[in-house]
C-alpha atoms as a PDB file:
ATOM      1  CA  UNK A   1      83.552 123.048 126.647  1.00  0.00           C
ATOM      2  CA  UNK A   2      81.764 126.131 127.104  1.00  0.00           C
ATOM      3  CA  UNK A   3      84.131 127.169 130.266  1.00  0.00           C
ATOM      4  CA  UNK A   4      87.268 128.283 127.709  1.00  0.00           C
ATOM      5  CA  UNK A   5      88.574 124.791 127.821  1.00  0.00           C
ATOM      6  CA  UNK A   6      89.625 123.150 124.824  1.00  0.00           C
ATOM      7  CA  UNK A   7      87.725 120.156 123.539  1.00  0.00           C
ATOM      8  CA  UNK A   8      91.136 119.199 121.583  1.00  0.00           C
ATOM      9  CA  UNK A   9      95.001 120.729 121.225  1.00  0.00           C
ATOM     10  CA  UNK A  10      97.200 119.075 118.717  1.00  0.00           C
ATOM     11  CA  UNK A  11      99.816 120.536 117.059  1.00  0.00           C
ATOM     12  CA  UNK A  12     100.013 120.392 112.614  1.00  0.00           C
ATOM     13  CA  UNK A  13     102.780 120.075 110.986  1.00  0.00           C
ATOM     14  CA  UNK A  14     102.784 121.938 107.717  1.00  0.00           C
ATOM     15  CA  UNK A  15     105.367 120.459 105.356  1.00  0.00           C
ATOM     16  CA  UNK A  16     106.370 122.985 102.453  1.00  0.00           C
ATOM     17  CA  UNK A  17     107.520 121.396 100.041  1.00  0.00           C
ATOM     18  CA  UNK A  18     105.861 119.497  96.784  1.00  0.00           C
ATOM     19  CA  UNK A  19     105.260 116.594  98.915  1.00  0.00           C
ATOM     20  CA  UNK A  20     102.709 118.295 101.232  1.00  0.00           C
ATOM     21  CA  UNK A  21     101.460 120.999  98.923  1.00  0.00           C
ATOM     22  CA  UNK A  22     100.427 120.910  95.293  1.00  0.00           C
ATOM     23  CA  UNK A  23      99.184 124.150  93.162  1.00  0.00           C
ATOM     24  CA  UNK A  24      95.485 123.393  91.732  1.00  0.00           C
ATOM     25  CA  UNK A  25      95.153 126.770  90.394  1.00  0.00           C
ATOM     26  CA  UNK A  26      98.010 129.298  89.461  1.00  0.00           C
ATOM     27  CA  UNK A  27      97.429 132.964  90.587  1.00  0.00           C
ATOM     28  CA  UNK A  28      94.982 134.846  88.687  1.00  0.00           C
ATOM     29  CA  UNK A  29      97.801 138.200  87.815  1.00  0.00           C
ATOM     30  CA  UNK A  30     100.964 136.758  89.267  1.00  0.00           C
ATOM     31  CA  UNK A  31     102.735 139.747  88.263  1.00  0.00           C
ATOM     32  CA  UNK A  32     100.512 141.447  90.802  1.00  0.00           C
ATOM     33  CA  UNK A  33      99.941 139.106  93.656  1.00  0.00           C
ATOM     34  CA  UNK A  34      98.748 136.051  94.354  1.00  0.00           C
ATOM     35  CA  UNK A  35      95.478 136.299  94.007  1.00  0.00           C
ATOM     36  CA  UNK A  36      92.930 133.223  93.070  1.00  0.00           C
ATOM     37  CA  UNK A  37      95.840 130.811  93.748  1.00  0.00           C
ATOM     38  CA  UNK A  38      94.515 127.729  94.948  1.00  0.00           C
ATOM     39  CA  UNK A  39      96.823 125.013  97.077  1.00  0.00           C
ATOM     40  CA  UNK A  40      96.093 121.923  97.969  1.00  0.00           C
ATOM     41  CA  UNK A  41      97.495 120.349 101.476  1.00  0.00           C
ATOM     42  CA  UNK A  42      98.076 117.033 103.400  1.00  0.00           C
ATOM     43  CA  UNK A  43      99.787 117.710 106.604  1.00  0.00           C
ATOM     44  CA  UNK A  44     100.408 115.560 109.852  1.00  0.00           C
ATOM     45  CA  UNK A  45      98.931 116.544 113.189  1.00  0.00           C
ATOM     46  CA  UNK A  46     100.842 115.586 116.082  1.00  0.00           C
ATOM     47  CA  UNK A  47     100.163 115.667 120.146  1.00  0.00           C
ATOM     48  CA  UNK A  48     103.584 117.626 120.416  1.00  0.00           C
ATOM     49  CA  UNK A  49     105.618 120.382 118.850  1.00  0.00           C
ATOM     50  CA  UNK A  50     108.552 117.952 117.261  1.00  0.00           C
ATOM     51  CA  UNK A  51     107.330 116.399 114.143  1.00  0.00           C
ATOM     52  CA  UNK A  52     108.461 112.652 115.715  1.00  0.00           C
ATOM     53  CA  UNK A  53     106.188 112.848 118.615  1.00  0.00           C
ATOM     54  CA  UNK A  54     102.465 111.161 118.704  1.00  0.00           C
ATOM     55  CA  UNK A  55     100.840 111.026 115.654  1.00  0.00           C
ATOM     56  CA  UNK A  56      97.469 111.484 116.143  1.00  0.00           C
ATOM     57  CA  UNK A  57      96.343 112.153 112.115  1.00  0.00           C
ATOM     58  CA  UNK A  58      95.769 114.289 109.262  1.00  0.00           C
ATOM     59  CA  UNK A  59      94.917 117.348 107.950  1.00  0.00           C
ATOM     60  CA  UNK A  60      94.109 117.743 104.635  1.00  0.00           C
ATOM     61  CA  UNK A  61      92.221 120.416 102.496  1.00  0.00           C
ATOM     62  CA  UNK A  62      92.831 123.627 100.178  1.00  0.00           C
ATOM     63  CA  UNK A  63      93.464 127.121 100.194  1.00  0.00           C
ATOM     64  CA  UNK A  64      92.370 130.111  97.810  1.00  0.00           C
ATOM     65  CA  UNK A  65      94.326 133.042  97.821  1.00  0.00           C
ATOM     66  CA  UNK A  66      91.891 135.626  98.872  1.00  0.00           C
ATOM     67  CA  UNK A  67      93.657 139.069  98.514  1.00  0.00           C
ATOM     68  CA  UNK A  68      95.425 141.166  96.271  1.00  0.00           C
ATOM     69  CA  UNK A  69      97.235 142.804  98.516  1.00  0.00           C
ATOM     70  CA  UNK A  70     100.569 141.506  99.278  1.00  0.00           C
ATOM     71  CA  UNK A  71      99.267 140.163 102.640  1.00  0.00           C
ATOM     72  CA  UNK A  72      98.450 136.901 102.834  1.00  0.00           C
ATOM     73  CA  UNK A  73      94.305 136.306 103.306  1.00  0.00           C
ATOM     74  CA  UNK A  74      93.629 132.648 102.219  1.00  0.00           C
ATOM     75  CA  UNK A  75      90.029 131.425 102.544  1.00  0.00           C
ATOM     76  CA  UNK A  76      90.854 127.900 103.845  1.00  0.00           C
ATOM     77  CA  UNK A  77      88.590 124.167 104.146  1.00  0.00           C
ATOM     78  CA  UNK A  78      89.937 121.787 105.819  1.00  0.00           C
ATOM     79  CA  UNK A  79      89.342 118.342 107.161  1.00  0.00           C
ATOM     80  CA  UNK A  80      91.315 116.829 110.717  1.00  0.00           C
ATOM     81  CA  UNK A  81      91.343 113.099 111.134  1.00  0.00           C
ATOM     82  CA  UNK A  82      91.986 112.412 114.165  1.00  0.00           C
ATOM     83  CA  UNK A  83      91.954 109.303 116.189  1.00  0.00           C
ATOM     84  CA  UNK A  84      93.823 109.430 119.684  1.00  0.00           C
ATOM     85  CA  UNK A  85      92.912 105.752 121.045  1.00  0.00           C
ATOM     86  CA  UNK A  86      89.588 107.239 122.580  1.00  0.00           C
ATOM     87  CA  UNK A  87      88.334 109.679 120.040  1.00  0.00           C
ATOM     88  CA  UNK A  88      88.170 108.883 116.810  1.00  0.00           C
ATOM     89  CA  UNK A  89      86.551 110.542 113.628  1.00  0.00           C
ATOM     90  CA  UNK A  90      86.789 113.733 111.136  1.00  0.00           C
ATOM     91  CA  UNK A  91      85.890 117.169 112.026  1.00  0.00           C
ATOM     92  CA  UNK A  92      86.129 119.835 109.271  1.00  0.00           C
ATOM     93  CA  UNK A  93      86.879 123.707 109.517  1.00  0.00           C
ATOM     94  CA  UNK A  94      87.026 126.626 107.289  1.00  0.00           C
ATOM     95  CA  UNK A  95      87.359 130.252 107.314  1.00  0.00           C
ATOM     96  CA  UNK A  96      90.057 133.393 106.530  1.00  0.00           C
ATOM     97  CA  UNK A  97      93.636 132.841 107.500  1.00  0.00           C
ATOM     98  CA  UNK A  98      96.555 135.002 107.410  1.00  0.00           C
ATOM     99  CA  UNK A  99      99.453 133.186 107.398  1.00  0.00           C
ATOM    100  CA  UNK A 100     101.949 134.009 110.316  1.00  0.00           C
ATOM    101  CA  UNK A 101      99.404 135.283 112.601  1.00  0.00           C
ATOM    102  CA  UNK A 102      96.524 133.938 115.208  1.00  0.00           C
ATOM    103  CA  UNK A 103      93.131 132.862 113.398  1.00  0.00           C
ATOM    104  CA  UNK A 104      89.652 131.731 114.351  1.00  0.00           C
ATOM    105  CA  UNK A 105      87.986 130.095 112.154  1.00  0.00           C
ATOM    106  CA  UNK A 106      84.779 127.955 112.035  1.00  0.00           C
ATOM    107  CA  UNK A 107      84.188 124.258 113.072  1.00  0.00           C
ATOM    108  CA  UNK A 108      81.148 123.177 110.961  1.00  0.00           C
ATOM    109  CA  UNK A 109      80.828 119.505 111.564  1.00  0.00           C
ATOM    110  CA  UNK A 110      82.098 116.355 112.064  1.00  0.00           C
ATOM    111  CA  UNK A 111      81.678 112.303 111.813  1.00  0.00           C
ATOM    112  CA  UNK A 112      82.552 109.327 114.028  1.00  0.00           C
ATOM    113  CA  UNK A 113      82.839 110.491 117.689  1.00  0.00           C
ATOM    114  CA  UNK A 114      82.750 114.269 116.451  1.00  0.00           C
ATOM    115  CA  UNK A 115      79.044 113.585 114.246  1.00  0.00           C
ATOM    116  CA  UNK A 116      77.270 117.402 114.778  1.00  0.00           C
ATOM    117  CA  UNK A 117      80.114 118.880 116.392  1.00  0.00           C
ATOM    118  CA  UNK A 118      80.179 122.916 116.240  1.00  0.00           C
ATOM    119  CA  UNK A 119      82.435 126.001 117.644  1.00  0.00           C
ATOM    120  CA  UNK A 120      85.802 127.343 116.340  1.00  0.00           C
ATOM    121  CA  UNK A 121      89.236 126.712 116.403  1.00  0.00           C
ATOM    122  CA  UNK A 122      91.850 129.146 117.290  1.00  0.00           C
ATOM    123  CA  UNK A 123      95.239 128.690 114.927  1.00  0.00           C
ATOM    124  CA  UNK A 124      98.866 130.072 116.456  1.00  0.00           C
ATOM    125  CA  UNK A 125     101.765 130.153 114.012  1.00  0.00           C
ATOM    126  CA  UNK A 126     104.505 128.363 116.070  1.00  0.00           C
ATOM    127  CA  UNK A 127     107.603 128.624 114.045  1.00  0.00           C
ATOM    128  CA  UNK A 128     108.905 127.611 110.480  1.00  0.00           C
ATOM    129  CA  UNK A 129     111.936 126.339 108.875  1.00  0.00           C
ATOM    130  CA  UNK A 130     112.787 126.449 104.637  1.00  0.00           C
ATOM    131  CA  UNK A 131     110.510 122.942 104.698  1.00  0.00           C
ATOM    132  CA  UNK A 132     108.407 123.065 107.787  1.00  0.00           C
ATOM    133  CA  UNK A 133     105.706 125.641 109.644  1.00  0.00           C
ATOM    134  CA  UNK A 134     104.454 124.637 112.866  1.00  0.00           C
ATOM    135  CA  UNK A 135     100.665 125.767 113.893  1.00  0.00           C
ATOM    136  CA  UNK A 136      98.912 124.449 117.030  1.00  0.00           C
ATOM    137  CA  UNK A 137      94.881 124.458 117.257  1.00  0.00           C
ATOM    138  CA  UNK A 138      93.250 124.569 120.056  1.00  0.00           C
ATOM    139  CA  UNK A 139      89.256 123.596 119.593  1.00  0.00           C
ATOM    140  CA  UNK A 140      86.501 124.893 121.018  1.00  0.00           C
ATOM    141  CA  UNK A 141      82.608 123.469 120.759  1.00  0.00           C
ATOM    142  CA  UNK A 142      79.433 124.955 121.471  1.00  0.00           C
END
C-alpha cells in the first residue's frame, strides 16, 4: 500500500540458542571482532508478541558479520513463509541490520500469492531474554 499502510505485520521470534542458529563460518580475527562470521537462522513468525500465539510461518536465512567495529552491522537474506489462511507464499528480504535497533531493508521478491512483490520492510527490536529476541516487521510494497 502506497498510503503508509502495511501490506503485512507479524511479529518473529528469534530463538538464540543452537536450535535456531548454527555458525557456517567462524569470524575472520575473533580476537578482534566478529567480522566475516556467518550464522545461519530458522525462526518462527507469529501474528502476536507471545511466542504461543498464531503461527503464521517461518523465517529462515543467514547473516554475515559485516563490520569490524564492535557494533553489530550484519548483511542479512532472508526468506518469510507465510501462509495466514488467505495469503499464502514466500517473500524474501535482504539488506544491513544492526542488531538492537530499527532497520529497513529491501523486499526483492516473492512466490505464491506474493510472485513479483517489491518495497521494504521496516524491523523494530521488541525485547530479548538469555534464549529469545523479539522483532516485529511491518511490510511495505510498491
Amino acid at each position: 500500500m502506497q498510503d503508509g499502510t502495511p501490506f503485512l505485520k507479524y511479529y518473529v521470534q528469534a530463538g538464540l540458542t543452537a536450535a535456531y542458529l548454527g555458525e557456517l563460518i567462524s569470524p575472520l580475527n575473533s580476537t578482534q571482532s566478529t567480522f566475516g562470521q556467518t550464522k545461519l537462522f530458522a525462526f518462527n513468525v507469529t501474528e502476536g508478541e507471545d511466542a504461543t500465539s498464531r503461527l503464521l510461518g517461518s523465517m529462515r536465512g543467514y547473516t554475515v558479520q559485516a563490520s569490524a567495529t564492535p557494533d553489530y552491522h550484519s548483511v542479512e537474506v532472508e526468506v518469510l513463509e507465510y501462509n495466514d489462511g488467505s495469503l499464502n507464499g514466500t517473500i524474501s528480504l535482504q539488506g544491513i541490520v544492526t542488531v538492537g535497533k530499527t532497520n529497513e531493508i529491501a523486499v526483492v521478491g516473492g512466490t505464491g500469492d506474493f510472485r513479483g512483490i517489491r518495497g521494504y520492510a521496516v524491523i523494530s527490536f521488541i525485547s530479548s531474554s538469555d534464549t529469545l529476541a523479539l522483532y516485529y516487521h511491518e511490510l511495505f510494497v510498491n
